[in-house]
Protein backbone atom coordinates (compact mmCIF):
# COMPACT_ATOMS: atom_id res chain seq x y z
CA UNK A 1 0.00 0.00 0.00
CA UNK A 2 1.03 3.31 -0.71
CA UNK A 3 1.19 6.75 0.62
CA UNK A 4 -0.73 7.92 -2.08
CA UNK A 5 -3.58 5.22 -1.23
CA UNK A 6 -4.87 7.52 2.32
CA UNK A 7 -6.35 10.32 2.71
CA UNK A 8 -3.53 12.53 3.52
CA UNK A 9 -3.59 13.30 7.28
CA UNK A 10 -1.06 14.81 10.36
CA UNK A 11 1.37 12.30 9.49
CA UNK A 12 1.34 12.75 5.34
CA UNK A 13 1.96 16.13 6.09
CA UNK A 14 4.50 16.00 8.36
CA UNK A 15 6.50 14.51 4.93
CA UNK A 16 6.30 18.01 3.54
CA UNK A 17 3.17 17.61 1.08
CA UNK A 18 1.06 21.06 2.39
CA UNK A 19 2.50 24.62 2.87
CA UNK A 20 1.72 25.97 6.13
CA UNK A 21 -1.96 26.93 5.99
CA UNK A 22 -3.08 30.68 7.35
CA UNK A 23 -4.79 30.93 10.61
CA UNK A 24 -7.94 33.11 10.21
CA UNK A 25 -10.17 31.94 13.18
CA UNK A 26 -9.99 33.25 16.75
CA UNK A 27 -9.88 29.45 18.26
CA UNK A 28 -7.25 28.23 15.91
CA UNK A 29 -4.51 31.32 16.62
CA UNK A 30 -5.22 31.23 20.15
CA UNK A 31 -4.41 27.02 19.59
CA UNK A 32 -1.13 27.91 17.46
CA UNK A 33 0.23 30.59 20.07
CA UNK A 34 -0.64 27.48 23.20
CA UNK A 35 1.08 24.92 20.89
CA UNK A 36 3.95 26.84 19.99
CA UNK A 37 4.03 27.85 24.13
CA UNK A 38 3.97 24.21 25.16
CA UNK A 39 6.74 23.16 22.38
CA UNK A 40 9.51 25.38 23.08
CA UNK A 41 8.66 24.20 27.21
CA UNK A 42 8.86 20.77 26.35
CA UNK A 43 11.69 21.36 24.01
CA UNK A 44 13.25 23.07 26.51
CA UNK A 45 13.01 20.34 29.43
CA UNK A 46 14.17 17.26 26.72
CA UNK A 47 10.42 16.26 26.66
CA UNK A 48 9.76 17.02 22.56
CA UNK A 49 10.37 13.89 19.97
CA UNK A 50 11.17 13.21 16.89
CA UNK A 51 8.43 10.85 15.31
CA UNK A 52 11.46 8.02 15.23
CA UNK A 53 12.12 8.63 19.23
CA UNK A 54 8.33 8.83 19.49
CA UNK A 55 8.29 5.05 17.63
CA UNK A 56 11.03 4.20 20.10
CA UNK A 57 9.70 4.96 23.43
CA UNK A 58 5.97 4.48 22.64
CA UNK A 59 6.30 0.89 24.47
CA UNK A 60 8.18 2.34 27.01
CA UNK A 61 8.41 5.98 28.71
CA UNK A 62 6.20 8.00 26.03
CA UNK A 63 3.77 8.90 28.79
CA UNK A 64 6.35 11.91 29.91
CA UNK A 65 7.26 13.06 26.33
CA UNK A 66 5.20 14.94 23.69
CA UNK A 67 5.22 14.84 19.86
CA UNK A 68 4.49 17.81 17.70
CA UNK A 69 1.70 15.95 16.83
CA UNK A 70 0.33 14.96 20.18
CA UNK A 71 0.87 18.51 21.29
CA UNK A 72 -1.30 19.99 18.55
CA UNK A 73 -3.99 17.56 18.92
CA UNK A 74 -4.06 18.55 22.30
CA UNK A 75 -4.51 22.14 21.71
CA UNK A 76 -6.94 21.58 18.89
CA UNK A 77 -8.97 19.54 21.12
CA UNK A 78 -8.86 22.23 24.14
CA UNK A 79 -8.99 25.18 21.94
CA UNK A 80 -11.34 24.26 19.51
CA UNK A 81 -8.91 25.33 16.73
CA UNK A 82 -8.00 23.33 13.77
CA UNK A 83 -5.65 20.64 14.26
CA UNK A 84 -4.03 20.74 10.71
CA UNK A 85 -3.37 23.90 10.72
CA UNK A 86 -2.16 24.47 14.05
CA UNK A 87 0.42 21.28 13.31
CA UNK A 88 1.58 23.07 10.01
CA UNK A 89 2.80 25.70 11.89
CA UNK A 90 4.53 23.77 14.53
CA UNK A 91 5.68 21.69 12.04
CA UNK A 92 7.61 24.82 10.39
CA UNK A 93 8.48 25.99 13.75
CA UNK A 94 10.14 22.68 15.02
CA UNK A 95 11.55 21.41 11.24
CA UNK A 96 13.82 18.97 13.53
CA UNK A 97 11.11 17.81 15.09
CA UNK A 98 8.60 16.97 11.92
């Protein structure tokens, strides 16, 4: 099966297929400014992965950590703001990270 088989979701995109996407809503820039809050925190405290040290630790310790991913979701789900865009622009923000 291949990539270009699904629906493209957070993932696809992470590969570099969308540009980042501009935030018009209230919800969704008040979800990009908590994401990109809660990154560089996490970033700074050795608690952001990699999706390959996500993959690694997910049977283990991933309970402490975050993903880009996991920390958009979250704000997207608090927020009400959209999750794909709000990951775009961590996504650009943290390129290491993607």
């Amino acid at each position: 099966m291949s990539l270009h088989e699904h629906k493209p979701d957070a993932w696809h995109r992470s590969l570099g297929e969308d540009a980042v996407t501009e935030a018009h809503d209230p919800a969704t820039l008040r979800a990009i400014e908590h994401a990109a809050r809660l990154a560089r925190e996490y970033h700074d405290h050795g608690r952001l992965l990699d999706p390959y040290e996500a993959m690694a630790v997910a049977c283990k310790d991933g309970h402490s950590t975050e993903t880009l991913y996991s920390l958009a979701r979250h704000t997207a789900a608090t927020t009400g703001g959209h999750l794909d865009t709000i990951l775009k622009h961590l996504e650009d923000a943290w390129p290491d990270f993607t």
